[in-house]
C-alpha atoms as a PDB file:
ATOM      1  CA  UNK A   1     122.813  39.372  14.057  1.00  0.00           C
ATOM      2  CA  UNK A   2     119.762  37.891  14.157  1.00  0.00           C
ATOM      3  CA  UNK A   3     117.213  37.101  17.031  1.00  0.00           C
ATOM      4  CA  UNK A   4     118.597  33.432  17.182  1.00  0.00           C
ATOM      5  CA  UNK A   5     121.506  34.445  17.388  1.00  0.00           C
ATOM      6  CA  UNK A   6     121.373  37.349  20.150  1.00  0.00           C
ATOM      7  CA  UNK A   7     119.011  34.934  22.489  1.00  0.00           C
ATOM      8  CA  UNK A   8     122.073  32.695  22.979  1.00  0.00           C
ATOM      9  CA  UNK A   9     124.986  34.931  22.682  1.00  0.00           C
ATOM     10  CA  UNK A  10     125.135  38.531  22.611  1.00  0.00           C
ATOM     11  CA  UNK A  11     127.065  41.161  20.478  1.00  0.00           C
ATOM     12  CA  UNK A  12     130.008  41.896  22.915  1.00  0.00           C
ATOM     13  CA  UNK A  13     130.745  37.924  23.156  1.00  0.00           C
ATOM     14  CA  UNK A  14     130.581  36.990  19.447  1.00  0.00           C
ATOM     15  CA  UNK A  15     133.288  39.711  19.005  1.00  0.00           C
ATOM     16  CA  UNK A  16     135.517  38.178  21.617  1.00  0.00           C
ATOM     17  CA  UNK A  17     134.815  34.697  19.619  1.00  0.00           C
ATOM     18  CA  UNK A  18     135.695  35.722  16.573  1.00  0.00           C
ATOM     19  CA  UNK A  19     139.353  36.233  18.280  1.00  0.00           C
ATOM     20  CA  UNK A  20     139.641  32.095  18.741  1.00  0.00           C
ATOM     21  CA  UNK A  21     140.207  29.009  16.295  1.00  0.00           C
ATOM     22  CA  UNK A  22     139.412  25.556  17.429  1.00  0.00           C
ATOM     23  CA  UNK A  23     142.291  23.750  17.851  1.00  0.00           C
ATOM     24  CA  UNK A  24     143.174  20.146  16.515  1.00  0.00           C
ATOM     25  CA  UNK A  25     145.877  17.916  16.942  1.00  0.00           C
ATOM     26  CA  UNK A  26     145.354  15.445  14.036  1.00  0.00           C
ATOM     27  CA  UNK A  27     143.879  17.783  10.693  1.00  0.00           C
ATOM     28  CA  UNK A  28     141.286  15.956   8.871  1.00  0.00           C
ATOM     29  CA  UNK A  29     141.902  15.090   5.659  1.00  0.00           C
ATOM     30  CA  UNK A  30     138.947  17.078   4.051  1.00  0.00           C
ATOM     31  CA  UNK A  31     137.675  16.532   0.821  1.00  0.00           C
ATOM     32  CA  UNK A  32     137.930  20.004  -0.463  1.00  0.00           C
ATOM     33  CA  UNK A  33     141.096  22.445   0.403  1.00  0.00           C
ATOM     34  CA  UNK A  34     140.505  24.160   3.230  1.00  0.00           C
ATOM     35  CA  UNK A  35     141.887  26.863   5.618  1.00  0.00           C
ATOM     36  CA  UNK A  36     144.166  24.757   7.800  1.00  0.00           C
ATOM     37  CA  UNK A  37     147.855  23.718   7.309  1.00  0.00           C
ATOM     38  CA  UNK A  38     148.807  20.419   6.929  1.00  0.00           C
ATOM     39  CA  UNK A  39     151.667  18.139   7.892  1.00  0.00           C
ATOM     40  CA  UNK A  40     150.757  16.026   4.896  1.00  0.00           C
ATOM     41  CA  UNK A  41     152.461  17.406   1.581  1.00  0.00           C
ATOM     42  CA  UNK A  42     150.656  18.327  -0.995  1.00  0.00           C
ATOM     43  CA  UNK A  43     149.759  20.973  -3.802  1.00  0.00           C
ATOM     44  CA  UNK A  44     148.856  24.280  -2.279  1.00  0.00           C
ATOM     45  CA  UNK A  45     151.493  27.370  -2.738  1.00  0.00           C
ATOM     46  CA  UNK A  46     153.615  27.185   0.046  1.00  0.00           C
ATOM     47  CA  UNK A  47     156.612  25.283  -0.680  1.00  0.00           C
ATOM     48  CA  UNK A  48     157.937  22.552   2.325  1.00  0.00           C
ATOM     49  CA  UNK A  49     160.830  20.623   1.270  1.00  0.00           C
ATOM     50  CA  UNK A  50     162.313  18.639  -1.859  1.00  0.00           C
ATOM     51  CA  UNK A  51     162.745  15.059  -2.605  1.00  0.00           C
ATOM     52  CA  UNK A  52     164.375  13.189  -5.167  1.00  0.00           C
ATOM     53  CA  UNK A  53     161.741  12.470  -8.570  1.00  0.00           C
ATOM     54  CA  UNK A  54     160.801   8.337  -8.624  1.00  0.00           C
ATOM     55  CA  UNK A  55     159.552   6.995 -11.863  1.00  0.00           C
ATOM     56  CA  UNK A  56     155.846   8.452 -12.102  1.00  0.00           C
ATOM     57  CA  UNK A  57     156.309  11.785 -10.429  1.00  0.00           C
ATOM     58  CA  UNK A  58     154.134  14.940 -11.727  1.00  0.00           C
ATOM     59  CA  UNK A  59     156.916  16.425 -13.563  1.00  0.00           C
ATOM     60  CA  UNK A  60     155.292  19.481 -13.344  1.00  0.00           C
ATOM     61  CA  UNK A  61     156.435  20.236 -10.174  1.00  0.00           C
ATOM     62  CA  UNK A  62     160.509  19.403 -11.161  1.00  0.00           C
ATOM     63  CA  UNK A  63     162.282  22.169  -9.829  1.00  0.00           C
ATOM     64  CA  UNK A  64     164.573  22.290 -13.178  1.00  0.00           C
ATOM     65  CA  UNK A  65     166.882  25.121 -11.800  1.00  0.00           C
ATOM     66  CA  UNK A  66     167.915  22.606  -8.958  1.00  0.00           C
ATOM     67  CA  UNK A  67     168.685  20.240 -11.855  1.00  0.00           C
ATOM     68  CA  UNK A  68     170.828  22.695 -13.616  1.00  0.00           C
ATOM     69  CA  UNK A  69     172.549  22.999 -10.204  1.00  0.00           C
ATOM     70  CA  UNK A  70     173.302  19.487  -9.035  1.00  0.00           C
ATOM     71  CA  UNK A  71     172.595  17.191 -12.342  1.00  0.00           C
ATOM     72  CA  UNK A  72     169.733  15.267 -10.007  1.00  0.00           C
ATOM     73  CA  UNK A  73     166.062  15.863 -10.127  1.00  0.00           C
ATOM     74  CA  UNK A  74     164.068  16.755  -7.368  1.00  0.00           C
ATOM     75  CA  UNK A  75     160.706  17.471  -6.907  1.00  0.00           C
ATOM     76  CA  UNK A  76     159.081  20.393  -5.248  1.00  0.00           C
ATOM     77  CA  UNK A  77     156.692  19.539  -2.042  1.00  0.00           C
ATOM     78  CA  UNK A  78     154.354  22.013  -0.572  1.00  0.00           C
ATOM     79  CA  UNK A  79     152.165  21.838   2.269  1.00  0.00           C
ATOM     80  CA  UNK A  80     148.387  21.149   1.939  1.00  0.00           C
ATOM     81  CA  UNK A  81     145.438  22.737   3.277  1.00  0.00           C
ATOM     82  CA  UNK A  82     142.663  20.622   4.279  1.00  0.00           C
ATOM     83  CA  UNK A  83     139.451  21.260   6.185  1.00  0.00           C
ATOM     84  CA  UNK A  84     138.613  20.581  10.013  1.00  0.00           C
ATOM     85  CA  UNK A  85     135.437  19.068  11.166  1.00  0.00           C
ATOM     86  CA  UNK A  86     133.876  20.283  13.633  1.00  0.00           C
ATOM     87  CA  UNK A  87     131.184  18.042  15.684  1.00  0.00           C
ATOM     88  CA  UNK A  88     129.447  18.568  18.900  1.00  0.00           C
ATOM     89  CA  UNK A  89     127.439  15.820  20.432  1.00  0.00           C
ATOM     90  CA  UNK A  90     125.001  17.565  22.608  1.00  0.00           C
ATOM     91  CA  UNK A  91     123.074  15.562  25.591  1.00  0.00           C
ATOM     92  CA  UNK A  92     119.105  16.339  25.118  1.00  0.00           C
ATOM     93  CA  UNK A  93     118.049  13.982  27.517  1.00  0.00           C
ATOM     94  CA  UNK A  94     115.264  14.542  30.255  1.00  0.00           C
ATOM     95  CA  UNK A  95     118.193  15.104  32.620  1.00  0.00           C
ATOM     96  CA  UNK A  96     119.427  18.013  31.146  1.00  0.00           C
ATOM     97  CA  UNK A  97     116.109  19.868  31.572  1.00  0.00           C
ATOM     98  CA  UNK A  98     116.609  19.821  35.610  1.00  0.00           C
ATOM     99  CA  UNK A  99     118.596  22.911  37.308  1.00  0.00           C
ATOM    100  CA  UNK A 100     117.518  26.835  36.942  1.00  0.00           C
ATOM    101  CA  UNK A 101     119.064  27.654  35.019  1.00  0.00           C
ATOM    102  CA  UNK A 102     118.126  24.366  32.897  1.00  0.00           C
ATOM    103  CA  UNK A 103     121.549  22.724  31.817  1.00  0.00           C
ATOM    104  CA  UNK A 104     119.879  22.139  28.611  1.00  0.00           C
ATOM    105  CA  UNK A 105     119.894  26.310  28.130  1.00  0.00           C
ATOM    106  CA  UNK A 106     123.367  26.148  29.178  1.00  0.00           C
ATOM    107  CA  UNK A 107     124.360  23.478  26.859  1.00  0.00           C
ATOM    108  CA  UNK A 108     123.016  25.153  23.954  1.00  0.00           C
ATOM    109  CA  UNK A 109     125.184  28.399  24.651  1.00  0.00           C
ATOM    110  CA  UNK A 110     128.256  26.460  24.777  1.00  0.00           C
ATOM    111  CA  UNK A 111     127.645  24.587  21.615  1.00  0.00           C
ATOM    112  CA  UNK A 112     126.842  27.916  19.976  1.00  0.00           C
ATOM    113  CA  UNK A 113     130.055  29.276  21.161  1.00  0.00           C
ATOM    114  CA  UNK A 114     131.937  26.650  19.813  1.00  0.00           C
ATOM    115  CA  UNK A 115     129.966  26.310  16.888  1.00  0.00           C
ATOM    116  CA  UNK A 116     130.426  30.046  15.841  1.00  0.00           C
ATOM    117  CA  UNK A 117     134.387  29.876  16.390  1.00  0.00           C
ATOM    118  CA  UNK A 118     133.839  27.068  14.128  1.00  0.00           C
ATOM    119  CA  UNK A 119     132.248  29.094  11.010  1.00  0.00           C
ATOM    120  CA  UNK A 120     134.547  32.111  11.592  1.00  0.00           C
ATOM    121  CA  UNK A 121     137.551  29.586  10.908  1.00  0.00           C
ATOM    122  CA  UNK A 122     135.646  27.978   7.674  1.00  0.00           C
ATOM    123  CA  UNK A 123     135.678  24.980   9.887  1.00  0.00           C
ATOM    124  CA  UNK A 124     133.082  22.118   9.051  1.00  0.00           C
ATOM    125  CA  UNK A 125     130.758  22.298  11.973  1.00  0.00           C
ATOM    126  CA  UNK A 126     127.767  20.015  12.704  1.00  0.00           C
ATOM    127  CA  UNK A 127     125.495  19.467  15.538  1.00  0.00           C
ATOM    128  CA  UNK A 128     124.100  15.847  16.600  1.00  0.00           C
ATOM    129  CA  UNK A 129     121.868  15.655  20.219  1.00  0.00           C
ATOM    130  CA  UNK A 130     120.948  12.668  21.466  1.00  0.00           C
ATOM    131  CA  UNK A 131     119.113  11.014  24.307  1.00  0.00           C
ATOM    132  CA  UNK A 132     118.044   7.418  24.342  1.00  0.00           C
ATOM    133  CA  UNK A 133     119.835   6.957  21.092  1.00  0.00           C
ATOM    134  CA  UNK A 134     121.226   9.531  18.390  1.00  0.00           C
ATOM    135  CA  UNK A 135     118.871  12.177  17.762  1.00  0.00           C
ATOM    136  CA  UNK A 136     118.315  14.900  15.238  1.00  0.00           C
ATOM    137  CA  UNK A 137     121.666  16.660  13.639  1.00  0.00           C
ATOM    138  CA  UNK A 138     122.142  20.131  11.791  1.00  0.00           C
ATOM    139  CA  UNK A 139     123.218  20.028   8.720  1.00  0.00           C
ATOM    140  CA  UNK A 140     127.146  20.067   7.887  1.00  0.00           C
ATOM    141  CA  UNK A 141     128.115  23.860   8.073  1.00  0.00           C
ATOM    142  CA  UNK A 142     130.662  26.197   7.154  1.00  0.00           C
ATOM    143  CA  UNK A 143     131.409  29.906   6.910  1.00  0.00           C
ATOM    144  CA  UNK A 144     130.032  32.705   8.733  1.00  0.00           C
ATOM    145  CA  UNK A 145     126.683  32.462   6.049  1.00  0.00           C
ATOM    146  CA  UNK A 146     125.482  29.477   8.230  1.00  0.00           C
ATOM    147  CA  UNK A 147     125.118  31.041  11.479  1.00  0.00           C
ATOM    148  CA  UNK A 148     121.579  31.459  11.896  1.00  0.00           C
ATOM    149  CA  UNK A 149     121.161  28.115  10.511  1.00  0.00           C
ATOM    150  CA  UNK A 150     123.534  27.079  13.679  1.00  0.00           C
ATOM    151  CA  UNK A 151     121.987  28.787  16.170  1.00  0.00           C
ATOM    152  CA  UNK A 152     118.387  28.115  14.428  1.00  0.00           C
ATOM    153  CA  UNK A 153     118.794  24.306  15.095  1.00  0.00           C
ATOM    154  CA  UNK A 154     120.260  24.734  18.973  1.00  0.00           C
ATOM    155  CA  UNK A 155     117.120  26.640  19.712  1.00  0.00           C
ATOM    156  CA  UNK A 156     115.191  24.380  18.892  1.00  0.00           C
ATOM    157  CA  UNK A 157     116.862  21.392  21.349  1.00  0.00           C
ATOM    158  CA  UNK A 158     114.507  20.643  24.163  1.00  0.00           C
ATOM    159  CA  UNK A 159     115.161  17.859  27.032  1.00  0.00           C
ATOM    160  CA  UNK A 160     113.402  14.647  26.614  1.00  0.00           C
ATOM    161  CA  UNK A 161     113.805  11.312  27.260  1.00  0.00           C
ATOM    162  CA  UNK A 162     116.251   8.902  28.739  1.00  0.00           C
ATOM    163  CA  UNK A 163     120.156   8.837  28.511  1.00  0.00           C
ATOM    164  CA  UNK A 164     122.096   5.967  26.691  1.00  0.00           C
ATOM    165  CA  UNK A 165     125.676   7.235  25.705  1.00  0.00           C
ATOM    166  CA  UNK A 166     126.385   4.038  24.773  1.00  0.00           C
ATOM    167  CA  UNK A 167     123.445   3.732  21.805  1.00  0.00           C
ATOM    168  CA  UNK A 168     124.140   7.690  20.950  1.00  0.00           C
ATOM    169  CA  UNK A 169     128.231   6.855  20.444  1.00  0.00           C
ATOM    170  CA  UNK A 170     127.852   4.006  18.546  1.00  0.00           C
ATOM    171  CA  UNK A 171     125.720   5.274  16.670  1.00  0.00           C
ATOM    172  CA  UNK A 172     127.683   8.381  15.784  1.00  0.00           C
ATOM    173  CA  UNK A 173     130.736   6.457  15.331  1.00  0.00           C
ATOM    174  CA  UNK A 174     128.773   3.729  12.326  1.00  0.00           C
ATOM    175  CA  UNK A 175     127.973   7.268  11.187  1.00  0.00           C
ATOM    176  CA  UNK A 176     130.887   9.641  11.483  1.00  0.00           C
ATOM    177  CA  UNK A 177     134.068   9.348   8.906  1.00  0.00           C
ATOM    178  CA  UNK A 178     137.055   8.084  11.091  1.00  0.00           C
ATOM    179  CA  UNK A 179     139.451  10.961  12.018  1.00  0.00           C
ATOM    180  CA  UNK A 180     137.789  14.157  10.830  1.00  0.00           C
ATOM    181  CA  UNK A 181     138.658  16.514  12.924  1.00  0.00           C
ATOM    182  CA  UNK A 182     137.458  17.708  16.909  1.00  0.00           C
ATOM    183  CA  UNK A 183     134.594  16.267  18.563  1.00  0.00           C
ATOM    184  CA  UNK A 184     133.081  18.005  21.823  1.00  0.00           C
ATOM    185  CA  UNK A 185     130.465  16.358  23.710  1.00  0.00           C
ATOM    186  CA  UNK A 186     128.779  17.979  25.936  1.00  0.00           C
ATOM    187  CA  UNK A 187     126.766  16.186  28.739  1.00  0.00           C
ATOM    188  CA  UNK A 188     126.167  15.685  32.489  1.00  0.00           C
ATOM    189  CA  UNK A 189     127.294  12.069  31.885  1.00  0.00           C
ATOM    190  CA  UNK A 190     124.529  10.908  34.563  1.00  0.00           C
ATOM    191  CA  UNK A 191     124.116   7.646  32.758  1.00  0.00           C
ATOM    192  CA  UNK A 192     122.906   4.662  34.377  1.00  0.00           C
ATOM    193  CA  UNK A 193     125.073   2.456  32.084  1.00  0.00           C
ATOM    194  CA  UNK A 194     127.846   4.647  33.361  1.00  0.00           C
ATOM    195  CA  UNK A 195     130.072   7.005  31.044  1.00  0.00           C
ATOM    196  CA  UNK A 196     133.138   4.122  30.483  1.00  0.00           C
ATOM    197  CA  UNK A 197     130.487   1.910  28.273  1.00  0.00           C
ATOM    198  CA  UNK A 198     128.993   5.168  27.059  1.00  0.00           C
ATOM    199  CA  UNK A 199     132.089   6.692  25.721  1.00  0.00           C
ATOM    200  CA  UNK A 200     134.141   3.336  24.505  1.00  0.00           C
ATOM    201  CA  UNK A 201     132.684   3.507  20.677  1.00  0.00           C
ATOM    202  CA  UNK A 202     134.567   6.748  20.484  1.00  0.00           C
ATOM    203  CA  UNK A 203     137.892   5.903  21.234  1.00  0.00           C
ATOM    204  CA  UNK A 204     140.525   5.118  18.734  1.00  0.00           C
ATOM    205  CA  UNK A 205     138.493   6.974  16.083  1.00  0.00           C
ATOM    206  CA  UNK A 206     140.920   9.426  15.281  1.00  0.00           C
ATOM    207  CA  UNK A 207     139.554  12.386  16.696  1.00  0.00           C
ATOM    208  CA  UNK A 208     140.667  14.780  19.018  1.00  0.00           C
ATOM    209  CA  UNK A 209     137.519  14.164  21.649  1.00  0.00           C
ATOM    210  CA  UNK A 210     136.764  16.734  24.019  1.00  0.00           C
ATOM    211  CA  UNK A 211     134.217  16.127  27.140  1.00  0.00           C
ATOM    212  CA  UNK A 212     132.237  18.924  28.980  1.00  0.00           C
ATOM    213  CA  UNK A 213     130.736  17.690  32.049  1.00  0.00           C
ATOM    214  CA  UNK A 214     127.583  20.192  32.951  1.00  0.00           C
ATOM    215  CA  UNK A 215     125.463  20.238  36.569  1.00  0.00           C
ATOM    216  CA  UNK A 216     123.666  22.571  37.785  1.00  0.00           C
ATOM    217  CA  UNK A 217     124.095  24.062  41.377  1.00  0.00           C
ATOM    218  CA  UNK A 218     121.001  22.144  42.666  1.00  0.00           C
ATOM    219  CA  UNK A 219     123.264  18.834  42.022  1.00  0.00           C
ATOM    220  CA  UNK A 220     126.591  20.183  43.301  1.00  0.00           C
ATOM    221  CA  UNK A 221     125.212  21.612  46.402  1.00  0.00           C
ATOM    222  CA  UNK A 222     121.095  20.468  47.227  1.00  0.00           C
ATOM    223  CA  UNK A 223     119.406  22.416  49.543  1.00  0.00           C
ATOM    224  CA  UNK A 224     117.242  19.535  50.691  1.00  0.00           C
ATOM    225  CA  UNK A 225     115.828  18.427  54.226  1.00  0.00           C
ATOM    226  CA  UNK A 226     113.093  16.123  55.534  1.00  0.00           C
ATOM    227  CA  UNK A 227     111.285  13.175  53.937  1.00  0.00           C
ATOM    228  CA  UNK A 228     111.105  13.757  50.428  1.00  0.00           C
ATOM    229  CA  UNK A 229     109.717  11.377  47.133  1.00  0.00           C
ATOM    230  CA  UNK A 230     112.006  11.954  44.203  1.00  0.00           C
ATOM    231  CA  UNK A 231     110.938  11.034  40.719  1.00  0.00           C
ATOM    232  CA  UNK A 232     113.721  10.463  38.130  1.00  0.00           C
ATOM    233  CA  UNK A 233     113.117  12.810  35.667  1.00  0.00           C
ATOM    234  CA  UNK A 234     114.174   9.818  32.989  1.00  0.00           C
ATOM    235  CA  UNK A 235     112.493   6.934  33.453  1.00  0.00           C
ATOM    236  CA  UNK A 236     110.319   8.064  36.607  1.00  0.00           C
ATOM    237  CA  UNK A 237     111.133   5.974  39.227  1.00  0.00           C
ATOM    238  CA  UNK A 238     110.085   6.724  42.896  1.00  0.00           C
ATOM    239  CA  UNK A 239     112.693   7.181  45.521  1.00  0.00           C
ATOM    240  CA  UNK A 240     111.143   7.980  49.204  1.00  0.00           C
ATOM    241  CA  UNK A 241     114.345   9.582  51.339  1.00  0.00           C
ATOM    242  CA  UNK A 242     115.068  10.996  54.476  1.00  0.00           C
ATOM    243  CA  UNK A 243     117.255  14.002  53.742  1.00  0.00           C
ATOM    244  CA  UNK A 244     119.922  14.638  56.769  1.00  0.00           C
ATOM    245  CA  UNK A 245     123.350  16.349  57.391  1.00  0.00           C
ATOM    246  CA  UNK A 246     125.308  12.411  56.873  1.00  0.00           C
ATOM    247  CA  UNK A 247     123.166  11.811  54.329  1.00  0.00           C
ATOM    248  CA  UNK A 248     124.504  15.028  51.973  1.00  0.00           C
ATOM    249  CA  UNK A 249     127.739  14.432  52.690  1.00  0.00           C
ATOM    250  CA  UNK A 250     127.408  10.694  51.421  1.00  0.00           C
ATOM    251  CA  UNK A 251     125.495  12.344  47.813  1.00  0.00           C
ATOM    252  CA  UNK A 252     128.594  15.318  47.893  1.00  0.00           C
ATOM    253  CA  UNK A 253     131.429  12.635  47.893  1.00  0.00           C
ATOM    254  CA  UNK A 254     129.834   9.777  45.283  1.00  0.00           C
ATOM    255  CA  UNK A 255     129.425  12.982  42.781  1.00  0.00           C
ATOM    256  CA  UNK A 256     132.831  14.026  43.418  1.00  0.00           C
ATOM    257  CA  UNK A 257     134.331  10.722  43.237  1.00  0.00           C
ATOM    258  CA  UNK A 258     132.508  10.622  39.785  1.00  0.00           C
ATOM    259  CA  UNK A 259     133.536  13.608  38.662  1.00  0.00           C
ATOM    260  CA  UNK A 260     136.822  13.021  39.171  1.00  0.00           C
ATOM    261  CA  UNK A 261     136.645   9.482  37.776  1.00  0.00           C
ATOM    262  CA  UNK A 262     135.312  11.124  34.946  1.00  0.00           C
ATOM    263  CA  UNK A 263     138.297  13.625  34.667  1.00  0.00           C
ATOM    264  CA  UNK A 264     141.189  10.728  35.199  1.00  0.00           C
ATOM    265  CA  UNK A 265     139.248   8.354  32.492  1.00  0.00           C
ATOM    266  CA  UNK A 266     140.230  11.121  30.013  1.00  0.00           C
ATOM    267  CA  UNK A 267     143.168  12.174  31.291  1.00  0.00           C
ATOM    268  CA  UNK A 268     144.639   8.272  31.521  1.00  0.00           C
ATOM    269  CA  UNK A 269     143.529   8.227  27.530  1.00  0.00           C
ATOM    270  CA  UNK A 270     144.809  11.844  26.135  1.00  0.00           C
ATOM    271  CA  UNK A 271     141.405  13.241  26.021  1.00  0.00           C
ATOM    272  CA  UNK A 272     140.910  16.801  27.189  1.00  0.00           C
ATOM    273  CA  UNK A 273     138.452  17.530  29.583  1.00  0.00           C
ATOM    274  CA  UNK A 274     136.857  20.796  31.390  1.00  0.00           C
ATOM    275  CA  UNK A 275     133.674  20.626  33.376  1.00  0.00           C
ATOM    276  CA  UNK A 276     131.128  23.519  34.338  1.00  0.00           C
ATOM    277  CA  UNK A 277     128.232  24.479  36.564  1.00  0.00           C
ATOM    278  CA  UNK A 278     125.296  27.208  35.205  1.00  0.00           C
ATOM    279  CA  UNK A 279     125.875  29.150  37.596  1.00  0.00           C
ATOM    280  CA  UNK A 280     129.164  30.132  36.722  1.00  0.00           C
ATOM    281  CA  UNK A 281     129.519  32.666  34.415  1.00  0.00           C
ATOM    282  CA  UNK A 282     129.405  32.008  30.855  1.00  0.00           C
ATOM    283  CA  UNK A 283     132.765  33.804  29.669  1.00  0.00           C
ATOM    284  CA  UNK A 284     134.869  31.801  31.588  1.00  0.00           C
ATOM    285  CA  UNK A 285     133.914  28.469  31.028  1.00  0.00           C
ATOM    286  CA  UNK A 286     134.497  29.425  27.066  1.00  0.00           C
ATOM    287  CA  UNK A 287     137.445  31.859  27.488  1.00  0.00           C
ATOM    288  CA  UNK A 288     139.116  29.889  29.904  1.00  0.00           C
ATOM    289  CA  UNK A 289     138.508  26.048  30.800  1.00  0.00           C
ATOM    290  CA  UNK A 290     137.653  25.196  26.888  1.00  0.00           C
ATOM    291  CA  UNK A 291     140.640  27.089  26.467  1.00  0.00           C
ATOM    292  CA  UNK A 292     142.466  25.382  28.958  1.00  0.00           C
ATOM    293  CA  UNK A 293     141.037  21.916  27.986  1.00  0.00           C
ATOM    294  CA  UNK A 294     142.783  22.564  24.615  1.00  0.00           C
ATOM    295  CA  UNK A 295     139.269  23.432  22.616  1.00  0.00           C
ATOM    296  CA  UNK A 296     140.962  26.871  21.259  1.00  0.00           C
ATOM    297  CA  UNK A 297     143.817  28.699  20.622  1.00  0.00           C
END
């Protein structure tokens, strides 16, 4: 591997990866035949079922020894293979840069992770960040070759300015194909517009939409006292504070209570859902709540 590669994910967890397959609900219909089976019917060489020939049939695939049989002809069905898209929607805002380590860093790891299960499974994979609006994207990639291309382009994500979900979704759903495949965003979903607006444009696409909320410990738990001035790190606005005891407890319950608004807005819509802090450690939140959030089998 190269030095891209090992600076977000190193030897022993790439082999573990290479164990999982992203997992979709709803296949994509690709345009080339890919590695996934298909409900849809279709022309690969595993045979599904028969059904009786209609006027304008591909006689090629009459199964004449059934005709021989039963004096009817019937046509041989066989399930297609089609390819699954892959895209992650990573948040590069200025917000992401705050935390040590910086959920931006963190971010970046998970998309690689995801990413590389991606490639090993000749999945489609493609990466679009975005902050005020939709940002730069990777190109689309597939197999194993494109790795360094993958984890090229994530290295090269830095935070900067301000969060609209809102203009980022819309503008990957204008751009996206409707239905291909998995999307994963991954954000802290600290939007001032708030995450409902943000996120609307992507329902009813057709995709099987996966959020990963990210904060870092200094959010979940701030070790803060006194009079303090703090500057959003967005749009730099001045708030002067008096940090006490009341006053933490106040912050600790509106972030939960959005959190777990956050978590019931997917769950009420079928969406699957895991969040994370940096400080846990990496290997779970991959291995287990992606897993558990339905990102992998």
């Amino acid at each position: 591997m190269t030095a891209d590669t090992n600076a977000l994910l190193d030897d022993e967890t790439l082999r573990r990866l290479e164990q999982l397959e992203v997992a979709s609900r709803r296949l994509a219909r690709g345009r080339l035949k890919g590695e996934r089976r298909s409900p849809r019917r279709g022309q690969s060489s595993e045979f599904a079922d028969y059904r009786p020939y209609v006027e304008g049939d591909d006689i090629r695939h009459l199964d004449w020894n059934l005709y021989a049989r039963l004096d009817r002809l019937f046509l041989r069905l066989f399930l297609e293979e089609e390819d699954l898209h892959v895209h992650l929607l990573v948040d590069a805002s200025a917000s992401m840069g705050f935390g040590s380590p910086a959920k931006i860093l963190f971010a970046r790891r998970i998309a690689a992770a995801v990413g590389y299960v991606g490639l090993c499974g000749l999945d489609r994979v493609q990466i679009h960040a975005f902050a005020g609006g939709l940002g730069q994207r990777s190109a689309p990639l597939r197999g194993k070759r494109s790795v360094r291309e993958l984890f090229s382009f994530l290295g090269r994500l830095a935070p900067d300015g301000q969060t609209s979900l809102s203009a980022a979704a819309k503008a990957f759903a204008h751009r996206a194909s409707r239905g291909r495949g998995v999307l994963l965003v991954i954000s802290d979903f600290l939007d001032p517009e708030g995450y409902e607006a943000g996120l609307k444009p992507l329902l009813g696409r057709g995709f099987d939409l996966c959020l990963l909320q990210i904060l870092s410990p200094e959010e979940l738990r701030p070790d803060l006292a006194g009079d303090l001035r703090l500057v959003d790190s967005e749009d730099g606005s001045i708030q002067e504070i008096t940090v006490t005891r009341p006053l933490l407890h106040r912050y600790a319950e509106t972030l939960r209570t959005f959190s777990e608004g956050l978590r019931t807005f997917c769950r009420v819509r079928g969406l699957s859902f895991a969040s994370a802090s940096t400080d846990e450690p990496f290997d779970r939140i991959v291995l287990d709540s992606l897993r558990r959030a339905g990102m992998f089998r």
